[in-house]
C-alpha atoms as a PDB file:
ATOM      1  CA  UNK A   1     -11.301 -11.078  16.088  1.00  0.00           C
ATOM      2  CA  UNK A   2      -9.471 -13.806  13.817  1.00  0.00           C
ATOM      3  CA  UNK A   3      -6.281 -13.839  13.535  1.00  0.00           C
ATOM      4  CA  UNK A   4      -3.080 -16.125  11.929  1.00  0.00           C
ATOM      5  CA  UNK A   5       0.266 -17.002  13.496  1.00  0.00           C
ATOM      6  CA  UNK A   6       3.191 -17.082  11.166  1.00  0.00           C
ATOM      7  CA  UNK A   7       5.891 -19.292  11.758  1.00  0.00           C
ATOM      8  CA  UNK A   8       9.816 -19.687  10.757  1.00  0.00           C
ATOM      9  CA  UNK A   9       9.687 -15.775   9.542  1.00  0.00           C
ATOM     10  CA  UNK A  10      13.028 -14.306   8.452  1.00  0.00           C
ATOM     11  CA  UNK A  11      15.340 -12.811  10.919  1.00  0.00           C
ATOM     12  CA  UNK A  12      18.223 -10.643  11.151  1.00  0.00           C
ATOM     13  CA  UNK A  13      21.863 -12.661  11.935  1.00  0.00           C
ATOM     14  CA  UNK A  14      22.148 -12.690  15.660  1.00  0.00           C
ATOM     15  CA  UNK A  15      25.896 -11.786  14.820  1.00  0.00           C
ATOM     16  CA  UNK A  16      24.828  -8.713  13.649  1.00  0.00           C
ATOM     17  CA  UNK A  17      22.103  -8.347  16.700  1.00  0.00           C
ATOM     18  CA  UNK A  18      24.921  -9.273  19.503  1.00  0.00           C
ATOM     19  CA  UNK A  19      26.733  -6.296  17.836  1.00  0.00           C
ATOM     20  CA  UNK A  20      24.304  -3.864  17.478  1.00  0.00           C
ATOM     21  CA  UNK A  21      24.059  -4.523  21.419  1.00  0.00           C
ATOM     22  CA  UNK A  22      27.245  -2.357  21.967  1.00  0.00           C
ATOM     23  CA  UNK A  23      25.497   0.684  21.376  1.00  0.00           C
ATOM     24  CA  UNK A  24      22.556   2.506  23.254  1.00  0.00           C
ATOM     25  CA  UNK A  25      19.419   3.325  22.128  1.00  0.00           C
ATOM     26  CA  UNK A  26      20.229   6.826  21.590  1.00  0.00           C
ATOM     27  CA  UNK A  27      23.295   6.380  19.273  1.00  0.00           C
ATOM     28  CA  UNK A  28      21.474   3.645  17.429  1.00  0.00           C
ATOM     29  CA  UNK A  29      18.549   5.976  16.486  1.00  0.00           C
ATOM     30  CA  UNK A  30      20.548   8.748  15.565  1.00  0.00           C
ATOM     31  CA  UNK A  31      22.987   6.889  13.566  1.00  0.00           C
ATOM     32  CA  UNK A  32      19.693   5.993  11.469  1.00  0.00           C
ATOM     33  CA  UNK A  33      18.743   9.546  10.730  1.00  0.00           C
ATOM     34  CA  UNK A  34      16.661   9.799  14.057  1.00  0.00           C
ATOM     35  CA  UNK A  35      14.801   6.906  13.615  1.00  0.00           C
ATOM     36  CA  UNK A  36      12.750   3.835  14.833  1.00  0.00           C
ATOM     37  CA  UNK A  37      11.958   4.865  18.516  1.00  0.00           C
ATOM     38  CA  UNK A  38       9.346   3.937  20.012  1.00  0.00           C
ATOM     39  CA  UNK A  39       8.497   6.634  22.132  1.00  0.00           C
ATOM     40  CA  UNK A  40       8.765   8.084  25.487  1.00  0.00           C
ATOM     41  CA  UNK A  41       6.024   6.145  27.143  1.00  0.00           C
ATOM     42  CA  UNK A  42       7.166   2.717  27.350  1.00  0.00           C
ATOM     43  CA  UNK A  43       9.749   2.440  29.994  1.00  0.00           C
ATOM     44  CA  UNK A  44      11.696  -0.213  31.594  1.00  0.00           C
ATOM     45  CA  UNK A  45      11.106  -1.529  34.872  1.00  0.00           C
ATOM     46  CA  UNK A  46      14.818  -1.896  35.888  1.00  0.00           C
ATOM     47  CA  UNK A  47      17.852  -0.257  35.022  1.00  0.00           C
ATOM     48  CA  UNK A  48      21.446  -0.619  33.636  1.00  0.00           C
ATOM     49  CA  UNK A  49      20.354  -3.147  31.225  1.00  0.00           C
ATOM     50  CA  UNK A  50      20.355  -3.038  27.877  1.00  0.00           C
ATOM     51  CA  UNK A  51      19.245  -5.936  25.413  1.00  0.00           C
ATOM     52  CA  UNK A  52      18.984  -6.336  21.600  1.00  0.00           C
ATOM     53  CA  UNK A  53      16.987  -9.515  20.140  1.00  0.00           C
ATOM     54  CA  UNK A  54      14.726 -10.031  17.042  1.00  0.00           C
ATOM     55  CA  UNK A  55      11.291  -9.402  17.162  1.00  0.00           C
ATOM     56  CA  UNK A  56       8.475 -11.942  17.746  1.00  0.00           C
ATOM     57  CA  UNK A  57       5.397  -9.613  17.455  1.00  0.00           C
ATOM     58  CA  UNK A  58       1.970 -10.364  19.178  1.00  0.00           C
ATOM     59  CA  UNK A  59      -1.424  -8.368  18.140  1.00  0.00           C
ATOM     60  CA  UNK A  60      -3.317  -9.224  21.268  1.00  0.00           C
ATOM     61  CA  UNK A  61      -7.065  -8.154  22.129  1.00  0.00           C
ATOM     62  CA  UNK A  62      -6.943  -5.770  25.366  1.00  0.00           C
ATOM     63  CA  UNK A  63      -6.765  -7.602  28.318  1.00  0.00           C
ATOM     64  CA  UNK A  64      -6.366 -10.793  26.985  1.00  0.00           C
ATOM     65  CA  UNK A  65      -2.963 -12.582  27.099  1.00  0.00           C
ATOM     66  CA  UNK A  66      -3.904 -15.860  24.708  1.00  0.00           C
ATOM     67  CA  UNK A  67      -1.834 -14.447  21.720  1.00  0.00           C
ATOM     68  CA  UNK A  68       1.438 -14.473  24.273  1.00  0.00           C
ATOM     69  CA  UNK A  69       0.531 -17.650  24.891  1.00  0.00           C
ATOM     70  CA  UNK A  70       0.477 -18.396  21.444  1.00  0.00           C
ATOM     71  CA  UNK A  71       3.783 -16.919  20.898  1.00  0.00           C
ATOM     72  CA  UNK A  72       5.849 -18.801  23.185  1.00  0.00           C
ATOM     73  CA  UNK A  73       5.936 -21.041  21.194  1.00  0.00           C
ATOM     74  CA  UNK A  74       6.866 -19.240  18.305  1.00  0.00           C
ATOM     75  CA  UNK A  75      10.113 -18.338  20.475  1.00  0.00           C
ATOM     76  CA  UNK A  76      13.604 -19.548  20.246  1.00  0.00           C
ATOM     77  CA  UNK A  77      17.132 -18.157  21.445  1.00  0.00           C
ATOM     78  CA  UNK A  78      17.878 -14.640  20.675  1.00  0.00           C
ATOM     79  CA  UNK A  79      14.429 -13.599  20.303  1.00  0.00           C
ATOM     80  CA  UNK A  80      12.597 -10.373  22.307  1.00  0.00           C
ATOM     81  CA  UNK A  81       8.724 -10.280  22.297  1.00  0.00           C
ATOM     82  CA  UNK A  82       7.133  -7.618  21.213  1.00  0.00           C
ATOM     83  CA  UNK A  83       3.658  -7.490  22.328  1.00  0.00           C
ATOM     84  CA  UNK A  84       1.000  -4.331  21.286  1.00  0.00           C
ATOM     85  CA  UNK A  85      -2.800  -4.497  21.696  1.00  0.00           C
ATOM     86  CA  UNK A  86      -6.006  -3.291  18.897  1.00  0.00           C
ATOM     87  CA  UNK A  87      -6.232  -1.031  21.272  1.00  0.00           C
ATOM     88  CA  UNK A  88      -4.829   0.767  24.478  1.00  0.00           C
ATOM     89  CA  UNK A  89      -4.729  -1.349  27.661  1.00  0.00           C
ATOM     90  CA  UNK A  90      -2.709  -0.716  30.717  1.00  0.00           C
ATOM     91  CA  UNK A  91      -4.069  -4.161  32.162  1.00  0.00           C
ATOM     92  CA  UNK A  92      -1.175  -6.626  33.697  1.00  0.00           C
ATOM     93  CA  UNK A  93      -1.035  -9.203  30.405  1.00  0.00           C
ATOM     94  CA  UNK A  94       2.903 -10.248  31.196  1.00  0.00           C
ATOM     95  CA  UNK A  95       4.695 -11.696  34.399  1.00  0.00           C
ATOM     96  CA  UNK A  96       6.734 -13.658  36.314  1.00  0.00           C
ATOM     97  CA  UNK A  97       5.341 -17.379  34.456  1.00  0.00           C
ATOM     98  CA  UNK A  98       5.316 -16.164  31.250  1.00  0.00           C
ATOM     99  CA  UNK A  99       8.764 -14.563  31.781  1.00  0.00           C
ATOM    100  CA  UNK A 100       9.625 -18.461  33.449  1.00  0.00           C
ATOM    101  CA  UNK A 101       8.359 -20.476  30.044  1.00  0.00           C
ATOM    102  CA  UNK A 102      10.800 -17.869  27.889  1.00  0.00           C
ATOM    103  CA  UNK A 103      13.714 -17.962  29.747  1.00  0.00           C
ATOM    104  CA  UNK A 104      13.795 -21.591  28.847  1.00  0.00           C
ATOM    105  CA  UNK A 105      13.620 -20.618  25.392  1.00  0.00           C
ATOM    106  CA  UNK A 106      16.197 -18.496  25.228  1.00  0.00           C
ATOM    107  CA  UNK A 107      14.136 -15.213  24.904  1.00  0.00           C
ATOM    108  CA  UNK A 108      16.334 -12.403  25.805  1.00  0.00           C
ATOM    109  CA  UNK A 109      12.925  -9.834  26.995  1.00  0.00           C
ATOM    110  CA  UNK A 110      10.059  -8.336  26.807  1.00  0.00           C
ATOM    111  CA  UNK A 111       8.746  -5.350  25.255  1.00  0.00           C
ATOM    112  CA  UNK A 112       4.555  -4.918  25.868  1.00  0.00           C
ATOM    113  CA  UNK A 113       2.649  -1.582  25.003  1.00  0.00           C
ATOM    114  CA  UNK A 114       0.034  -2.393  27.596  1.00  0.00           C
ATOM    115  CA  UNK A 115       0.787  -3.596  31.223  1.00  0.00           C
ATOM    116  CA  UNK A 116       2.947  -5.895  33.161  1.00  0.00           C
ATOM    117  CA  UNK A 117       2.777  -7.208  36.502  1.00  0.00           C
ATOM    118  CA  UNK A 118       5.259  -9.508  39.242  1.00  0.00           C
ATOM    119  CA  UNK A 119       8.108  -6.426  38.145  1.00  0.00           C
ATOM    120  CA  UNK A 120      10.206  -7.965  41.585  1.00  0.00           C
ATOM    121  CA  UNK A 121       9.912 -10.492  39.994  1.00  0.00           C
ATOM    122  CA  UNK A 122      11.171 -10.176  36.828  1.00  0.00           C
ATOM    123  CA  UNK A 123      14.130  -8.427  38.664  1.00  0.00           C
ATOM    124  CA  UNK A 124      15.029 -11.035  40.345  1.00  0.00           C
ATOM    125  CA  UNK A 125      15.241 -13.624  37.973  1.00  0.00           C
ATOM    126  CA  UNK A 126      16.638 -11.393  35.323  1.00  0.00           C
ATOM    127  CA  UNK A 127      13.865 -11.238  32.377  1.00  0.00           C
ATOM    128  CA  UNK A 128      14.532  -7.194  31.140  1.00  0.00           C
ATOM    129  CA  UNK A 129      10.949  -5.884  30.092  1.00  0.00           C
ATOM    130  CA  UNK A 130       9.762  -2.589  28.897  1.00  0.00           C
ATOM    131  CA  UNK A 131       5.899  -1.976  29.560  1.00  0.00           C
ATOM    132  CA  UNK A 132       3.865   1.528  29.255  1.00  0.00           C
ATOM    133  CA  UNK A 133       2.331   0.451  32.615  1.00  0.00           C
ATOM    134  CA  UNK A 134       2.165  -1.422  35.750  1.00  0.00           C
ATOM    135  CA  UNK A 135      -0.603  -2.995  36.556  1.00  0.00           C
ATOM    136  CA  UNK A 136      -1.813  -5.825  39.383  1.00  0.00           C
ATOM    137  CA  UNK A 137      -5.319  -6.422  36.991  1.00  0.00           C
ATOM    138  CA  UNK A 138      -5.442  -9.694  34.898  1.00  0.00           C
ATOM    139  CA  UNK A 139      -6.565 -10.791  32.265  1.00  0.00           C
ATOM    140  CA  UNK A 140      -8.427 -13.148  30.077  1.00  0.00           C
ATOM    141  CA  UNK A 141      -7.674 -15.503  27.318  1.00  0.00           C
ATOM    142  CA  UNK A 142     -10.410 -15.672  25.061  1.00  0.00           C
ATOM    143  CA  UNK A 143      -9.698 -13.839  22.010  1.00  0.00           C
ATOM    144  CA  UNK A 144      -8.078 -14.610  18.793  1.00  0.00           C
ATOM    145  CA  UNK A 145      -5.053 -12.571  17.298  1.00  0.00           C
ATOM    146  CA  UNK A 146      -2.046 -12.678  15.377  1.00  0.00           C
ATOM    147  CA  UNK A 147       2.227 -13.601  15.684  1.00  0.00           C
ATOM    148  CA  UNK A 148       4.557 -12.661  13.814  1.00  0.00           C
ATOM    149  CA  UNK A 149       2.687 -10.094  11.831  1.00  0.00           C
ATOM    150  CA  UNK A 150       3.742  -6.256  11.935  1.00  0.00           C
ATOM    151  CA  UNK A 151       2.551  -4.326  14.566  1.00  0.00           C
ATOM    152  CA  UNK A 152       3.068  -0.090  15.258  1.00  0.00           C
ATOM    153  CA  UNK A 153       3.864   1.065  18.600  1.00  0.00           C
ATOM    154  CA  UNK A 154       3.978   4.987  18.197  1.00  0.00           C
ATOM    155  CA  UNK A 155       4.105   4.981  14.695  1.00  0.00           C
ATOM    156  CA  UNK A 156       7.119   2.734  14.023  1.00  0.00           C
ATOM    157  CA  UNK A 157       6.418  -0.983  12.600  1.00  0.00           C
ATOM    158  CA  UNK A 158       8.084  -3.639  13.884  1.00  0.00           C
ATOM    159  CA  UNK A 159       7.892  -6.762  11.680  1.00  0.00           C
ATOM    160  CA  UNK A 160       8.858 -10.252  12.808  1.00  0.00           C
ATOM    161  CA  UNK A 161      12.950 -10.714  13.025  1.00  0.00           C
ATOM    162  CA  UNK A 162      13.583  -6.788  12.760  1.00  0.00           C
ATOM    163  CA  UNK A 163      16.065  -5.900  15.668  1.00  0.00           C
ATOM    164  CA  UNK A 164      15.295  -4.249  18.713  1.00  0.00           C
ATOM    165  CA  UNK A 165      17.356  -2.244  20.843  1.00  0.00           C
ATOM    166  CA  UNK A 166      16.243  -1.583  24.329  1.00  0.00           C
ATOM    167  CA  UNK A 167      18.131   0.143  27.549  1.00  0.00           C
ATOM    168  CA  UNK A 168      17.706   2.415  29.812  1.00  0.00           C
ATOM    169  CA  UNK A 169      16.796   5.684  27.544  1.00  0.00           C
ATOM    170  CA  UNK A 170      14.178   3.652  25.690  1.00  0.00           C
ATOM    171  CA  UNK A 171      13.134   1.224  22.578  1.00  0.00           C
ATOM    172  CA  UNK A 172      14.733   1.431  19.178  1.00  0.00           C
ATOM    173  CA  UNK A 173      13.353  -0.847  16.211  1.00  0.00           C
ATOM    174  CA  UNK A 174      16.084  -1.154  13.628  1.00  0.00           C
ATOM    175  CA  UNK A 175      14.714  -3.464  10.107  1.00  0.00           C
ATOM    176  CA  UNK A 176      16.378  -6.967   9.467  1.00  0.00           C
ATOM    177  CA  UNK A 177      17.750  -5.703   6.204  1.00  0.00           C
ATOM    178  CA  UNK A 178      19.020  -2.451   7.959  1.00  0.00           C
ATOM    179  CA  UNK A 179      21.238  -4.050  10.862  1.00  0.00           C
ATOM    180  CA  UNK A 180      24.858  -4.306   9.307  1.00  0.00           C
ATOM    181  CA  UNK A 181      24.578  -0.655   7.952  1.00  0.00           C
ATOM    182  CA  UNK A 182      23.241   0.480  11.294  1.00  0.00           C
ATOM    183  CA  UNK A 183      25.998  -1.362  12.984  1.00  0.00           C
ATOM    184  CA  UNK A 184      28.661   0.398  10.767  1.00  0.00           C
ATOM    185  CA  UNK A 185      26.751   4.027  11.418  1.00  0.00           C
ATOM    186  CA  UNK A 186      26.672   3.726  15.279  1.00  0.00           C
ATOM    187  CA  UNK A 187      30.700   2.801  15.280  1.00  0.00           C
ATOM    188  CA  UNK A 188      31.005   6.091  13.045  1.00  0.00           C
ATOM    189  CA  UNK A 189      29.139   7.817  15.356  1.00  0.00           C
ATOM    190  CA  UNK A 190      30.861   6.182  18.720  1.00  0.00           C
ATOM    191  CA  UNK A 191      34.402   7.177  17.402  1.00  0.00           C
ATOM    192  CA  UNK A 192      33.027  10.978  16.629  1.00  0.00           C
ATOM    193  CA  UNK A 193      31.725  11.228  19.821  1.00  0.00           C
ATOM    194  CA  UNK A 194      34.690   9.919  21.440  1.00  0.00           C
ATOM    195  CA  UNK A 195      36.930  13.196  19.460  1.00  0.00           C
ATOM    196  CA  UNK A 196      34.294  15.464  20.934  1.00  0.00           C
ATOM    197  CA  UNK A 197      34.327  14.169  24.274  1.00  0.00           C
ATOM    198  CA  UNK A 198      38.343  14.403  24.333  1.00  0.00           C
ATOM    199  CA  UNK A 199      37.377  18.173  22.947  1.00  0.00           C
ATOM    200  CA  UNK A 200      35.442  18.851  25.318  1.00  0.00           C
ATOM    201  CA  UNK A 201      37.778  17.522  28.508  1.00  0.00           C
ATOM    202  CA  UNK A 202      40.673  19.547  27.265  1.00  0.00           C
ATOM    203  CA  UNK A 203      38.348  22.790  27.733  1.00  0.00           C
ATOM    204  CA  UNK A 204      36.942  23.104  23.728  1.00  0.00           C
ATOM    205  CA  UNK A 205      33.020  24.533  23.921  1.00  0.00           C
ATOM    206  CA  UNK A 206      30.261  22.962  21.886  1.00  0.00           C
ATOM    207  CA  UNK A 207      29.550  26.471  20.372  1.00  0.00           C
ATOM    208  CA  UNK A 208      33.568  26.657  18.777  1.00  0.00           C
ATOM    209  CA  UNK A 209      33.525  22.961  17.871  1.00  0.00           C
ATOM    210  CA  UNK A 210      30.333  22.678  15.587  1.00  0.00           C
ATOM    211  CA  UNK A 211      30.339  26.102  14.721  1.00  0.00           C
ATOM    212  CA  UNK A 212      27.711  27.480  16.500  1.00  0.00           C
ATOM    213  CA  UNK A 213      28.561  30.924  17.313  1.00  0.00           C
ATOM    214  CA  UNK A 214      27.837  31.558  13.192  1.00  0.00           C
ATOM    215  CA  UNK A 215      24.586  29.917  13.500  1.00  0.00           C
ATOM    216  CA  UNK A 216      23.783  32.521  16.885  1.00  0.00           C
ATOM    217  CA  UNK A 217      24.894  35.422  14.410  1.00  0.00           C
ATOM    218  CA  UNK A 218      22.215  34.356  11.685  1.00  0.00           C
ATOM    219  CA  UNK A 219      19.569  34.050  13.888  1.00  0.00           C
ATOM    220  CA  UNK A 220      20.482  37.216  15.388  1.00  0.00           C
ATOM    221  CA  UNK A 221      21.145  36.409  18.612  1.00  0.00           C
ATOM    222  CA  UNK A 222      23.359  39.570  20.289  1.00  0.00           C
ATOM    223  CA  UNK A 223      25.975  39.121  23.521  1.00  0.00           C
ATOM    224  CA  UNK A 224      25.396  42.202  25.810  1.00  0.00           C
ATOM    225  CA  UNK A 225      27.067  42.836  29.049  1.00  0.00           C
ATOM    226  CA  UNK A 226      24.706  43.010  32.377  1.00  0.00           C
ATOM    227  CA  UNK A 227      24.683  46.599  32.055  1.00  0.00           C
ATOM    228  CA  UNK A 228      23.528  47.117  28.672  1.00  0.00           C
ATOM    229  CA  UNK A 229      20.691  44.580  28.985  1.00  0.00           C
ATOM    230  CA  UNK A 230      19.785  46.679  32.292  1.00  0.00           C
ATOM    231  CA  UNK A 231      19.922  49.372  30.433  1.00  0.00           C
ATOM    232  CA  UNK A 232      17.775  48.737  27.277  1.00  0.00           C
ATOM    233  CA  UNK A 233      15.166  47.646  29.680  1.00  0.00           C
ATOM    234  CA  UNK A 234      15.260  50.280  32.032  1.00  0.00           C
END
């Protein structure tokens, strides 16, 4: 496998990233039409945390870690790496060194669709990651691959200095040229939430609010008291 490392690629303001960070993952993806998640499966291995950087993306072979080596370098402050494989591997490519020679570069954490190992770690000394597994089992480093090209974790493509969102609910990807609207969106959708959630502590029901109890009617759901459900089934 060849490969290429791109270098100095364009990247989203990291004014626009830091404020993008006062949002969560959920409000984020739904502010962009239910968008840019990257699935259920990879999961972060603390919690209250929640992190947005640009993307440094690495294509790695499985079970070999010399593209993240390669990356590092391609690093700098503000950055999260975003590390896939050709294909799946649960095998522990990430930990507590790598995490070591990022910090120092400013790297805010680490989002791998393959393993990661030395999680206590990474607690301790404060490097977030995001990994579909954990796993003890090393690796190699003998295979070429690429930085800084796009990559697809479950479906979505992440390009080099798109944003990503991470906390505890999961992974959003939002693009570079997408932040500032995005930003704008999940305010608009913070400050309707916040009207609903006053709503809903003065006693107001979901179904009254958004007009549900039409939408029941259409698809013809009925109300019927205990006794007349008994009754039709009796």
């Amino acid at each position: 496998m060849s490969g290429v490392i791109v270098t100095n690629p364009p990247k989203a303001d990291l004014k626009d990233v830091d404020a993008l960070a006062g949002y969560g993952v959920a409000t984020v993806s739904e502010a962009m039409g239910r968008t840019g998640l990257l699935g259920p499966d990879v999961r972060p291995i603390q919690q209250g945390v929640r992190v947005a950087g640009t993307a440094v993306t690495v294509l790695s072979w499985p079970g070999d870690n010399l593209m993240i080596h390669a990356a590092v370098e391609q690093c700098g402050e503000g950055d999260i790496l975003v590390v896939t494989t050709t294909s799946p591997s649960t095998d522990g490519m990430f930990g507590e060194l790598f995490a070591t020679a990022l910090q120092q570069r400013g790297v805010r954490g680490l989002i791998i669709n393959a393993g990661i190992r030395d999680t206590q770690e990474l607690r301790e000394m404060d490097f977030p990651a995001w990994s579909r597994a954990v796993s003890a089992q090393g690796t190699v480093k003998a295979t070429g691959g690429s930085v800084n090209v796009p990559v697809a974790i479950d479906g979505q493509v992440i390009r080099a200095g798109d944003v990503i969102l991470a906390d505890d609910d999961g992974v959003v990807v939002v693009p570079r040229e997408r932040v500032r609207a995005t930003v704008e969106a999940s305010e608009a959708r913070e400050v309707k939430e916040a009207k609903a959630r006053a709503a809903f502590i003065d006693g107001e029901l979901g179904l009254d609010r958004y007009g549900l109890r039409d939408t029941l009617k259409r698809l013809g759901v009925e109300y019927k008291t205990h006794e007349e459900y008994e009754g039709e089934r009796s």
